[in-house]
PDB file of N, CA and C in Angstrom:
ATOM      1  N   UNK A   1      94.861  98.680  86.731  1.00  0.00           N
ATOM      2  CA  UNK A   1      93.539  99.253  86.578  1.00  0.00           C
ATOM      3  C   UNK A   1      93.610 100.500  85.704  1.00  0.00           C
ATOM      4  N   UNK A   2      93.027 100.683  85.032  1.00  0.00           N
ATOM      5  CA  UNK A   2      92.652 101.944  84.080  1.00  0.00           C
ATOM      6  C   UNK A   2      92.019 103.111  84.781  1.00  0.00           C
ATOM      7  N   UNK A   3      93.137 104.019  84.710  1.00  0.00           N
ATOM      8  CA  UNK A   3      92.802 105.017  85.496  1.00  0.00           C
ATOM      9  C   UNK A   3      91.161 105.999  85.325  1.00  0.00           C
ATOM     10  N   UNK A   4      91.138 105.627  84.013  1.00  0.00           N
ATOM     11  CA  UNK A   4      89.518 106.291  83.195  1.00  0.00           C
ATOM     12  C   UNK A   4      88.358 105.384  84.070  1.00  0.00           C
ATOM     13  N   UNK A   5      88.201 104.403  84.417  1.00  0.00           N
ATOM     14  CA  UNK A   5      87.395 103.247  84.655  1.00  0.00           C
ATOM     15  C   UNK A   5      87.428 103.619  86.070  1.00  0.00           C
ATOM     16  N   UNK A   6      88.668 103.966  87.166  1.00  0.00           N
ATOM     17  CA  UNK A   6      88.890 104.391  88.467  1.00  0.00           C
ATOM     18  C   UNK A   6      87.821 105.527  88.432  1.00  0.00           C
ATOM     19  N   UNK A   7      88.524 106.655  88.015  1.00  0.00           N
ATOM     20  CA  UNK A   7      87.832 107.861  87.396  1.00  0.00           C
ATOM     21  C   UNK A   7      85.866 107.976  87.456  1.00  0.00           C
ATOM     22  N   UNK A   8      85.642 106.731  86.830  1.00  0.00           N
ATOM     23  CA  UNK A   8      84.116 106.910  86.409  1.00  0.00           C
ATOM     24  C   UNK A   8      83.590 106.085  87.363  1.00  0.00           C
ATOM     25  N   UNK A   9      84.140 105.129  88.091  1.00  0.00           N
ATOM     26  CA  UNK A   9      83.298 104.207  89.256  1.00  0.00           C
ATOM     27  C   UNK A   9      83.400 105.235  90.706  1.00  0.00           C
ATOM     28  N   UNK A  10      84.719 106.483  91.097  1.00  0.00           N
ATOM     29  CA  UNK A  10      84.408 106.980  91.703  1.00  0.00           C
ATOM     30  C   UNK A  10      83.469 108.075  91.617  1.00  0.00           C
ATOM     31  N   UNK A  11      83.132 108.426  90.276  1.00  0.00           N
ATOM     32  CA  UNK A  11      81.716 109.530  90.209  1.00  0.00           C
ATOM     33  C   UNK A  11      80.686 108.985  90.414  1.00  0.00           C
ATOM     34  N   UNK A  12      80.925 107.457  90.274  1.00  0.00           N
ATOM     35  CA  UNK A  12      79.327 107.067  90.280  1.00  0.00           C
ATOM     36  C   UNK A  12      79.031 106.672  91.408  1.00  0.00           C
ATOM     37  N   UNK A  13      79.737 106.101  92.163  1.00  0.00           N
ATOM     38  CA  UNK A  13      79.683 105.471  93.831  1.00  0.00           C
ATOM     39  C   UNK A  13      79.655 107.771  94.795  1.00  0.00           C
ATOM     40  N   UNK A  14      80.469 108.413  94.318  1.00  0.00           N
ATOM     41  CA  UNK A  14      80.436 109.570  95.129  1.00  0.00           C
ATOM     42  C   UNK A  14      78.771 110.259  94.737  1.00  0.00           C
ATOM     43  N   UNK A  15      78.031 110.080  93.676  1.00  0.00           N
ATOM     44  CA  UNK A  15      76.864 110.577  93.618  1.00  0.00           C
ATOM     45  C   UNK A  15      75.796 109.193  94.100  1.00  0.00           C
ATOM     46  N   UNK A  16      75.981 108.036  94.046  1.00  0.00           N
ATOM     47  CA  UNK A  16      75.146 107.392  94.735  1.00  0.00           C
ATOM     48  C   UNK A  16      75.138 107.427  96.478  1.00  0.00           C
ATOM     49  N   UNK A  17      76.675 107.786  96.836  1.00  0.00           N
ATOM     50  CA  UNK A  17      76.459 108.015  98.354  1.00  0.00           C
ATOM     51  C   UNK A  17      75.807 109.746  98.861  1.00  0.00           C
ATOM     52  N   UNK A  18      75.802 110.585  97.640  1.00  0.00           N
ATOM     53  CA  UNK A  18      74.797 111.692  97.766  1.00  0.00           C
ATOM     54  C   UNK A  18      73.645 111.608  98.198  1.00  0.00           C
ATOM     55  N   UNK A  19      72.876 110.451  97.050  1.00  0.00           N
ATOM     56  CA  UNK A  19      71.464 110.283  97.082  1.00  0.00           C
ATOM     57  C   UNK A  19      71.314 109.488  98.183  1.00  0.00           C
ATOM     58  N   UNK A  20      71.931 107.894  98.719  1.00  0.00           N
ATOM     59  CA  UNK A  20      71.547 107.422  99.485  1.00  0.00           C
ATOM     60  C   UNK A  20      71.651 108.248 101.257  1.00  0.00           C
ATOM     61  N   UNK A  21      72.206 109.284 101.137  1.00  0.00           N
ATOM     62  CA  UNK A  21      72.473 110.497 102.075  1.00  0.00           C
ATOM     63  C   UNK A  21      70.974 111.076 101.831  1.00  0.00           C
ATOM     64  N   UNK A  22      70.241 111.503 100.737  1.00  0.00           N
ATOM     65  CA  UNK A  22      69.055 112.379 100.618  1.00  0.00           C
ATOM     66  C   UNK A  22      67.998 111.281 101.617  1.00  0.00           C
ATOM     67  N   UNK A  23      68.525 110.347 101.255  1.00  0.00           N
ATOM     68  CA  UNK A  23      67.002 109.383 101.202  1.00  0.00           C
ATOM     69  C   UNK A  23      67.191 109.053 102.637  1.00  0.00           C
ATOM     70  N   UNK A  24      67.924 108.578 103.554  1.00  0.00           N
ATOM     71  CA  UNK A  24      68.466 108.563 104.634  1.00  0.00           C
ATOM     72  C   UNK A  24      67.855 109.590 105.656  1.00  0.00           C
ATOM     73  N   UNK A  25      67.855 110.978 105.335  1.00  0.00           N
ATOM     74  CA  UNK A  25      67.966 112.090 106.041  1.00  0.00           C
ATOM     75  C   UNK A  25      66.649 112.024 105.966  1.00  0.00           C
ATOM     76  N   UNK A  26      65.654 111.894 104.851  1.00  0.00           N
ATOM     77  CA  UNK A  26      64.174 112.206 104.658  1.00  0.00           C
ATOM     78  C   UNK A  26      63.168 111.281 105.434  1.00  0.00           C
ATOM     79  N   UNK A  27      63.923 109.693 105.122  1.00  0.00           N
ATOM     80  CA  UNK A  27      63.987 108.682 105.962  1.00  0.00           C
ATOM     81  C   UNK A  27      63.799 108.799 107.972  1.00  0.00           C
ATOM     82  N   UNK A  28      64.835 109.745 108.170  1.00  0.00           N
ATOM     83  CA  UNK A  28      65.018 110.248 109.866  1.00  0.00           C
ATOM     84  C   UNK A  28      64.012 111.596 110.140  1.00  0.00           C
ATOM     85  N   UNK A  29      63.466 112.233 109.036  1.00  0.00           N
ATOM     86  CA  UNK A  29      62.732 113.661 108.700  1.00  0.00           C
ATOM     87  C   UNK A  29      61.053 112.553 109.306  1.00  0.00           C
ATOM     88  N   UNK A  30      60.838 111.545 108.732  1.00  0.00           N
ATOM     89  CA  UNK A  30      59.676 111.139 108.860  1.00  0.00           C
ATOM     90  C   UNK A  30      59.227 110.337 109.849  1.00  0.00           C
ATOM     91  N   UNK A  31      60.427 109.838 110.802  1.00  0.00           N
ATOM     92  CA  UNK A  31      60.567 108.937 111.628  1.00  0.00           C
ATOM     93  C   UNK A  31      60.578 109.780 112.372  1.00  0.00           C
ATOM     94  N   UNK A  32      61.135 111.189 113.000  1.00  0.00           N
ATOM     95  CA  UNK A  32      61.458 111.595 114.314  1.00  0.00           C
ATOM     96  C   UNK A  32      60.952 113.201 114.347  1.00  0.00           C
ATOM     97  N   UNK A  33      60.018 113.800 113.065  1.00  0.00           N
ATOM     98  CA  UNK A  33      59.443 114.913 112.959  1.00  0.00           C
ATOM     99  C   UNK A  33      58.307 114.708 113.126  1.00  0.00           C
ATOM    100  N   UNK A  34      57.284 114.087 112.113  1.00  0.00           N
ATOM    101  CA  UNK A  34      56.201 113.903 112.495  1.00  0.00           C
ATOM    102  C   UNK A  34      55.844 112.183 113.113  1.00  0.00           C
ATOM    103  N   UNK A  35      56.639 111.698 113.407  1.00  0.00           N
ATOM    104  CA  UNK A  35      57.041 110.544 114.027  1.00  0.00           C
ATOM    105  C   UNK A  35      55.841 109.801 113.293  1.00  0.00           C
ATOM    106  N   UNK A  36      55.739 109.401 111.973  1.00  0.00           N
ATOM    107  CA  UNK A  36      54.777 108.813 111.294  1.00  0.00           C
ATOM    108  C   UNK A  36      54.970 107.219 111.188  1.00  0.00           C
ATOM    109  N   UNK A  37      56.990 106.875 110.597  1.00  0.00           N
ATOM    110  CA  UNK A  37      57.134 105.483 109.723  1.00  0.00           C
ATOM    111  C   UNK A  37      58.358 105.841 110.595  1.00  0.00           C
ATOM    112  N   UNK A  38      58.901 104.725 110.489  1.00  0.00           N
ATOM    113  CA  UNK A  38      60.366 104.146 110.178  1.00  0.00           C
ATOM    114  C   UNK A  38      60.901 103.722 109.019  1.00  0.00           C
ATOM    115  N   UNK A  39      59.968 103.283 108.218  1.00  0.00           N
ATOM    116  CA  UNK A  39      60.195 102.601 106.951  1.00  0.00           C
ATOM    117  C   UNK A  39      61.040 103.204 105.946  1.00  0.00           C
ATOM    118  N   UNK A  40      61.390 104.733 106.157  1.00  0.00           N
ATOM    119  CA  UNK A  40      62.584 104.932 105.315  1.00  0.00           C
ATOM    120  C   UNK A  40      63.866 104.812 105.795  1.00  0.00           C
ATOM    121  N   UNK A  41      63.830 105.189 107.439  1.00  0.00           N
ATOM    122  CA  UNK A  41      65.145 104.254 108.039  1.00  0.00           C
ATOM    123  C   UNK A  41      65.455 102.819 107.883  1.00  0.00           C
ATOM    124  N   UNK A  42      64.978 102.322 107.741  1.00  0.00           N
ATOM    125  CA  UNK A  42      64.712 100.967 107.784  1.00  0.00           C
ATOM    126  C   UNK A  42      64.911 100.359 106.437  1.00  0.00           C
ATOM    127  N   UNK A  43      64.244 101.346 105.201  1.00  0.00           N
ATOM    128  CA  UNK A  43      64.969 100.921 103.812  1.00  0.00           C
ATOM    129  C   UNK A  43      66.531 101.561 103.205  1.00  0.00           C
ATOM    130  N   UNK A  44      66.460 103.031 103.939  1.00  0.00           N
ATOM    131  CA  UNK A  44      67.839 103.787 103.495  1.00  0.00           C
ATOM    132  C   UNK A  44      68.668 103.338 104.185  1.00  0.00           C
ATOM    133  N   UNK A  45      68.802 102.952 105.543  1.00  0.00           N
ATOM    134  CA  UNK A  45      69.928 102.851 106.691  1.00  0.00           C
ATOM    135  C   UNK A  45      70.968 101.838 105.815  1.00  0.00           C
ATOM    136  N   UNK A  46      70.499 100.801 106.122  1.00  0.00           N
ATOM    137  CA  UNK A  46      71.333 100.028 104.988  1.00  0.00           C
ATOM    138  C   UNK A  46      71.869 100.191 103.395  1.00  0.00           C
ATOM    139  N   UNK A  47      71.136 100.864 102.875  1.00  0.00           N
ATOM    140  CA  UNK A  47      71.520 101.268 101.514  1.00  0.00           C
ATOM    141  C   UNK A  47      72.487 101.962 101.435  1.00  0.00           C
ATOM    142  N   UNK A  48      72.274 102.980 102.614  1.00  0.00           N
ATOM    143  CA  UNK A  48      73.641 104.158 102.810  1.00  0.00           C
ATOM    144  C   UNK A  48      75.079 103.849 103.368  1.00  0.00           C
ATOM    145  N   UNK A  49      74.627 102.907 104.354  1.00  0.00           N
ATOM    146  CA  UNK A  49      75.490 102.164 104.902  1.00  0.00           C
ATOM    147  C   UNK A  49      76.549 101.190 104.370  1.00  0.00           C
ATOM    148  N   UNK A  50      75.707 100.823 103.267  1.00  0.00           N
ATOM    149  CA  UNK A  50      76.491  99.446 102.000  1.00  0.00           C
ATOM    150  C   UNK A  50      77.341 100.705 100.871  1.00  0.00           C
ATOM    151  N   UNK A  51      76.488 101.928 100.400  1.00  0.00           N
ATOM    152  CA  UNK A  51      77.356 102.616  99.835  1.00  0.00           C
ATOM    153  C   UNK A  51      77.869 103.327 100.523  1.00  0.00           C
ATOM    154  N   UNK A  52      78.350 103.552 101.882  1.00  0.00           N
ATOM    155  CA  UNK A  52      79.658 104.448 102.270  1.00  0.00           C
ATOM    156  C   UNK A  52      80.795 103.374 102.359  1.00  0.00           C
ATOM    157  N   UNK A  53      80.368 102.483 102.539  1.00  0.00           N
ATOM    158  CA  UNK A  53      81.472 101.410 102.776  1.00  0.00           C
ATOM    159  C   UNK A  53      82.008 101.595 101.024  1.00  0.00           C
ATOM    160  N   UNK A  54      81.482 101.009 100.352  1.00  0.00           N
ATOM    161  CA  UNK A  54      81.413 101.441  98.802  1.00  0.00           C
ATOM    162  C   UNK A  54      82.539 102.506  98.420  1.00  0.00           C
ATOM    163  N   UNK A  55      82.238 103.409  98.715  1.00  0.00           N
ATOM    164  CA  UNK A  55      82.688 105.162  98.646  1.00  0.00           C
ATOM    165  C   UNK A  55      84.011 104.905  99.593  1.00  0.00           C
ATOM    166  N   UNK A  56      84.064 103.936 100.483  1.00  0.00           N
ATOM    167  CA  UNK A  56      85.201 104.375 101.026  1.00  0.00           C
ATOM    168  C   UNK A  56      86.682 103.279 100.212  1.00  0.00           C
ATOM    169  N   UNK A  57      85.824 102.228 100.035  1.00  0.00           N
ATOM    170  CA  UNK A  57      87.213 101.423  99.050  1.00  0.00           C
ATOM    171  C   UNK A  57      87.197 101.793  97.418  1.00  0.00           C
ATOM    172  N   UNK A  58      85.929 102.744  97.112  1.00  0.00           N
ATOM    173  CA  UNK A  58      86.400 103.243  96.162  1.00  0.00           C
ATOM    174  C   UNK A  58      87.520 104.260  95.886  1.00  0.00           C
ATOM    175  N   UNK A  59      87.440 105.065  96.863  1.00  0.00           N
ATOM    176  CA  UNK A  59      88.530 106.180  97.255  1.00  0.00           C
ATOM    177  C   UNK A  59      89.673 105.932  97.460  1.00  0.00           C
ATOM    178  N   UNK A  60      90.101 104.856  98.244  1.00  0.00           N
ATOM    179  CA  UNK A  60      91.348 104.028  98.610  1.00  0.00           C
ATOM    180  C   UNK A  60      91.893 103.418  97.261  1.00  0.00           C
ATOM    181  N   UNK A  61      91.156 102.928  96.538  1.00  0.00           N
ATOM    182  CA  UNK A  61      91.637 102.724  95.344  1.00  0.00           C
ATOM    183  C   UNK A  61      91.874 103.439  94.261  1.00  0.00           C
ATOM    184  N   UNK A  62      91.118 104.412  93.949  1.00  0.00           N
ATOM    185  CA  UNK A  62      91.191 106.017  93.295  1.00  0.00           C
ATOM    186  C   UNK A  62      92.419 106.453  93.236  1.00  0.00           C
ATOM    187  N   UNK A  63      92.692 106.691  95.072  1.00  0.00           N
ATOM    188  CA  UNK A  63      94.132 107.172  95.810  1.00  0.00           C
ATOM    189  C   UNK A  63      95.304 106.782  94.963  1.00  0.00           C
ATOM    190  N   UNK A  64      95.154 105.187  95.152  1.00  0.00           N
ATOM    191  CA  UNK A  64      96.299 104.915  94.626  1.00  0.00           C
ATOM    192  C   UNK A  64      96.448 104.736  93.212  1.00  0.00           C
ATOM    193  N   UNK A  65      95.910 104.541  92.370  1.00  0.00           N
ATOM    194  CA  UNK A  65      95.858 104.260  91.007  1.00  0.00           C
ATOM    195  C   UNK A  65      95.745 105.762  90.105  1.00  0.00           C
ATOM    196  N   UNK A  66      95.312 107.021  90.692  1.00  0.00           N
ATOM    197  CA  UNK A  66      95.164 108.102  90.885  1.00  0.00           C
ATOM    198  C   UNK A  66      96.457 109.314  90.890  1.00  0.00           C
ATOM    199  N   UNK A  67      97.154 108.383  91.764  1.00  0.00           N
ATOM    200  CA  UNK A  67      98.231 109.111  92.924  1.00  0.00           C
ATOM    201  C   UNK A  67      97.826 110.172  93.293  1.00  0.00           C
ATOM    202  N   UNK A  68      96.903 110.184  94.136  1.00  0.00           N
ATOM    203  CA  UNK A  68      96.560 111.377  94.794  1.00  0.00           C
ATOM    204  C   UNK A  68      97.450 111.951  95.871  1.00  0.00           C
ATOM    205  N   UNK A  69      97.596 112.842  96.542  1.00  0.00           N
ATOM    206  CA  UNK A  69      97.995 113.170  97.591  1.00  0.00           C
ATOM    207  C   UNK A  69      97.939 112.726  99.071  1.00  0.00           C
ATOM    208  N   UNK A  70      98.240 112.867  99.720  1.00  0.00           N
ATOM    209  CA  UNK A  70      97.447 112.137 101.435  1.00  0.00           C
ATOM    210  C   UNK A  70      96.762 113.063 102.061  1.00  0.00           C
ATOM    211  N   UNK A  71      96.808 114.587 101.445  1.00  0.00           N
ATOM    212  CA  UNK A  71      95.759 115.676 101.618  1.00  0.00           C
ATOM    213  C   UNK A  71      94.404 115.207 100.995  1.00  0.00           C
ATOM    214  N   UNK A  72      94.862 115.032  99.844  1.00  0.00           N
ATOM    215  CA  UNK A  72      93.784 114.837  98.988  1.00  0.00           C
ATOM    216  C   UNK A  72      92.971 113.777  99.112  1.00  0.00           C
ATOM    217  N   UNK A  73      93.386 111.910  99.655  1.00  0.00           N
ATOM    218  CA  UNK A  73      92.825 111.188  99.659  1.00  0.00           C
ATOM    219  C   UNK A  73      92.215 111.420 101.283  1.00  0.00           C
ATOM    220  N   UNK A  74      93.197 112.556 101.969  1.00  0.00           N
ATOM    221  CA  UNK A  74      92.046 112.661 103.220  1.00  0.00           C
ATOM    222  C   UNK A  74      90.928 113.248 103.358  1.00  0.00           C
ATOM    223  N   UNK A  75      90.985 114.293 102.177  1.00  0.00           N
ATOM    224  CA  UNK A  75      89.971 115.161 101.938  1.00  0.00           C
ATOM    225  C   UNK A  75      88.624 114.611 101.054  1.00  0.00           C
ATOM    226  N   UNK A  76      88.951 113.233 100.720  1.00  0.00           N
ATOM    227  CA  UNK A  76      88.107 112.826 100.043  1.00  0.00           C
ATOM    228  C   UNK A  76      87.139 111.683 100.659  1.00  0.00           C
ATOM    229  N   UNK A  77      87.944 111.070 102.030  1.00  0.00           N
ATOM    230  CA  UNK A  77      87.721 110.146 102.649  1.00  0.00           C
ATOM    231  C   UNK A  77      86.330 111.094 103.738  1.00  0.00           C
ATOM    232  N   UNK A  78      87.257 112.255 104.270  1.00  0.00           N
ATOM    233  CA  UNK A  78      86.378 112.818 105.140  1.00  0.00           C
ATOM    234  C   UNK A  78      85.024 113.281 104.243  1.00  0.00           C
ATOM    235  N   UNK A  79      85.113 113.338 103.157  1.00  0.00           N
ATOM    236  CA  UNK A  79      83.708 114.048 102.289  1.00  0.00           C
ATOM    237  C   UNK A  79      82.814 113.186 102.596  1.00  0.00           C
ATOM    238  N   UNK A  80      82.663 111.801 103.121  1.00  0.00           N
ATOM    239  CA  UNK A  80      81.684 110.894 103.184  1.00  0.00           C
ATOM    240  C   UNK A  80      80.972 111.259 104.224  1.00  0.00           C
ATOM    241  N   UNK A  81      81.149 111.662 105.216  1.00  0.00           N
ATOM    242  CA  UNK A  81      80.931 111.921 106.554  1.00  0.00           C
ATOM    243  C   UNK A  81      79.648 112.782 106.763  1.00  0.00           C
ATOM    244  N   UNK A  82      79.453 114.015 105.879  1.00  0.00           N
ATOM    245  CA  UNK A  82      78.666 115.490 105.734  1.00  0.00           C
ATOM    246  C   UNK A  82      78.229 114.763 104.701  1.00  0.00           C
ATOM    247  N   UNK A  83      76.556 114.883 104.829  1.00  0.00           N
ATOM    248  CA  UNK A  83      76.015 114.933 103.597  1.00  0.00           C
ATOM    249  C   UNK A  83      76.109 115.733 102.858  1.00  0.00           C
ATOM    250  N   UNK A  84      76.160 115.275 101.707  1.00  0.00           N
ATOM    251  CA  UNK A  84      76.009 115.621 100.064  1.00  0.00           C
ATOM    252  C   UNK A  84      77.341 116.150  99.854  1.00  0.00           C
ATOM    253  N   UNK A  85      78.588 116.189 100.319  1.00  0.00           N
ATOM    254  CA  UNK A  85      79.740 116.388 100.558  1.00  0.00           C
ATOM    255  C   UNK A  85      80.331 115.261  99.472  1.00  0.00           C
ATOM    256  N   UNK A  86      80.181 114.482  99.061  1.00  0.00           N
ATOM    257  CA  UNK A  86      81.109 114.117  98.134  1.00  0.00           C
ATOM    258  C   UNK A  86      80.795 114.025  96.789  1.00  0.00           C
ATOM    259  N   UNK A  87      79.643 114.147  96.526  1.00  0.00           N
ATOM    260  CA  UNK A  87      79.533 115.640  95.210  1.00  0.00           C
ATOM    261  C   UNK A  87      80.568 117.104  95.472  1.00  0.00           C
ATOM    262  N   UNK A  88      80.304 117.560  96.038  1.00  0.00           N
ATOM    263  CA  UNK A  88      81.640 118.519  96.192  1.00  0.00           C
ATOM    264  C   UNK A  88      82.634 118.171  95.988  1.00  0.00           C
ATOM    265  N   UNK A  89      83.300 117.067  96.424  1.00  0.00           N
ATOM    266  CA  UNK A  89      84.492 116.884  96.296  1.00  0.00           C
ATOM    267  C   UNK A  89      84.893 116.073  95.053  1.00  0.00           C
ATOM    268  N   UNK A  90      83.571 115.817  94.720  1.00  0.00           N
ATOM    269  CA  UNK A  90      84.680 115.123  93.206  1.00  0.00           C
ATOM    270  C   UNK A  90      84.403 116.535  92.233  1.00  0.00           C
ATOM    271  N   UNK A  91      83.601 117.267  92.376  1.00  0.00           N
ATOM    272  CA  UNK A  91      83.804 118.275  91.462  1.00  0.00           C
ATOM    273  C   UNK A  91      85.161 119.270  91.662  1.00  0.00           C
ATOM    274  N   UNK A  92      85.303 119.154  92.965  1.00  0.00           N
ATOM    275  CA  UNK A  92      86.780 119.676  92.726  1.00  0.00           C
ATOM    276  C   UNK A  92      88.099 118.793  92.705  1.00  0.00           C
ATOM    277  N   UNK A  93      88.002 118.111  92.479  1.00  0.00           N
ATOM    278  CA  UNK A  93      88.968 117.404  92.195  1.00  0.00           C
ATOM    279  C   UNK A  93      88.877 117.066  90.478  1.00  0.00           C
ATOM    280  N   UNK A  94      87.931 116.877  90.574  1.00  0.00           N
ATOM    281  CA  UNK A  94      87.408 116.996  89.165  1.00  0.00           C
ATOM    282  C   UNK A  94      88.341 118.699  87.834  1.00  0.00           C
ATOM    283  N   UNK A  95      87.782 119.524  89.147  1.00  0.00           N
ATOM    284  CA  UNK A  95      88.215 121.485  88.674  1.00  0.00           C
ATOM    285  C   UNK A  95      89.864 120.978  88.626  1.00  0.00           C
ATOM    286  N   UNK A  96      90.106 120.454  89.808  1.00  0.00           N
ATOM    287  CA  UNK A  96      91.781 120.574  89.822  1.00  0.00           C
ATOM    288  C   UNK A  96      92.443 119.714  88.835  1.00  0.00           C
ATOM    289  N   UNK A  97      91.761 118.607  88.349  1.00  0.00           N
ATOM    290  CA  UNK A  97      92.942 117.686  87.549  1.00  0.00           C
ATOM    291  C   UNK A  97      92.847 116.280  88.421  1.00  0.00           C
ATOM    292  N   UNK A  98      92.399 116.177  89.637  1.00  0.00           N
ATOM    293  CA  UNK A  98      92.958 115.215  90.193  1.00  0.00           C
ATOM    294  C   UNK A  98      92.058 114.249  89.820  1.00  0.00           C
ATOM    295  N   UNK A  99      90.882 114.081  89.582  1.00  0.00           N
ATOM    296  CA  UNK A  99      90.168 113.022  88.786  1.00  0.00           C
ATOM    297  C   UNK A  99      89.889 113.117  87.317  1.00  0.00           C
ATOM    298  N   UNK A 100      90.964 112.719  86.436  1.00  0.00           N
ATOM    299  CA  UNK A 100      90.245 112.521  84.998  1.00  0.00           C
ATOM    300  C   UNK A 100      88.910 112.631  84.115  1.00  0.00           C
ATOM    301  N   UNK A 101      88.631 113.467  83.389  1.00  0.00           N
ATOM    302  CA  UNK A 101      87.726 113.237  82.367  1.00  0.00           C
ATOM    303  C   UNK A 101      88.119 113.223  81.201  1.00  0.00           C
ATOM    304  N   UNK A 102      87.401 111.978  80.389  1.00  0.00           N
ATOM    305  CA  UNK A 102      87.049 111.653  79.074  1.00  0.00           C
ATOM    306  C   UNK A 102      89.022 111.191  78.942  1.00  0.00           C
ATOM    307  N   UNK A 103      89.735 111.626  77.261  1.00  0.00           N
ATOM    308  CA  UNK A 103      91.240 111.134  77.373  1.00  0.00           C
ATOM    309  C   UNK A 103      92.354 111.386  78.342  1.00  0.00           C
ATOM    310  N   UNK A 104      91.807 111.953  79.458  1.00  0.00           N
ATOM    311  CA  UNK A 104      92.878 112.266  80.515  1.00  0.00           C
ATOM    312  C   UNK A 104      93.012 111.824  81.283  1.00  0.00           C
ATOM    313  N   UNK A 105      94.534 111.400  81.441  1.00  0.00           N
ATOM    314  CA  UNK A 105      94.755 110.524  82.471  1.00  0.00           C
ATOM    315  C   UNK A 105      95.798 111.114  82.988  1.00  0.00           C
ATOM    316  N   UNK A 106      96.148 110.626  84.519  1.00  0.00           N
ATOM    317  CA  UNK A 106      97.861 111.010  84.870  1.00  0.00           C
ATOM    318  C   UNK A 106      98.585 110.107  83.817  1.00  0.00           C
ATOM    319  N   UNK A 107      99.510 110.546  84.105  1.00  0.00           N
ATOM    320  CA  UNK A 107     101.212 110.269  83.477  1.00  0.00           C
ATOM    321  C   UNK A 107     101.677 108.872  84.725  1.00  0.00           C
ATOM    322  N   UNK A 108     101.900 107.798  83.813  1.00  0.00           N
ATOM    323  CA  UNK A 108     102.547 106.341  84.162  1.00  0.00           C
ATOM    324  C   UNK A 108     103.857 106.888  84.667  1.00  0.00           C
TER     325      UNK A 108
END
């Protein structure tokens, strides 16, 4: 696998499990605040649910193709957990080196 291609499917799966986290939460905001709908639980639950699963074999694969650390792939695994938490974490991993941008890759 091409570590650039690893690289760019985990930014895009770690900011889609952001949003499906926004929509989720706003989703439970409307259902159990002004107890109006369910209908955003009911459309996000699953969406969020299909991308953490997503986010989590993306990471596992990242890990290894990556060579991340076992700090690092734990620290990245647990980011799913806390919303909007894995935007954070690919930006620092991102700061540190450990996820590639544009010609950079680890060393084969």
């Amino acid at each position: 696998m091409n570590p650039r291609s690893v690289a760019t499917a985990f930014r895009v799966v770690a900011i889609a499990e952001a949003c499906s986290w926004i929509g989720l939460l706003a989703g439970m905001f409307v259902k159990y605040v002004p107890e109006t709908s369910e209908i955003g639980v009911k459309i996000f639950g699953p969406v969020h649910g299909g991308i953490f699963v997503a986010y989590l074999v993306v990471t596992v694969v990242a890990a290894r193709v990556l060579r991340w650390s076992v700090w690092t792939t734990l620290l990245a695994l647990a980011a799913s957990i806390p919303p909007l938490v894995t935007i954070w974490f690919e930006r620092r991993a991102t700061r540190r080196g450990e996820l590639p941008t544009g010609d950079a890759v680890p060393a084969a």
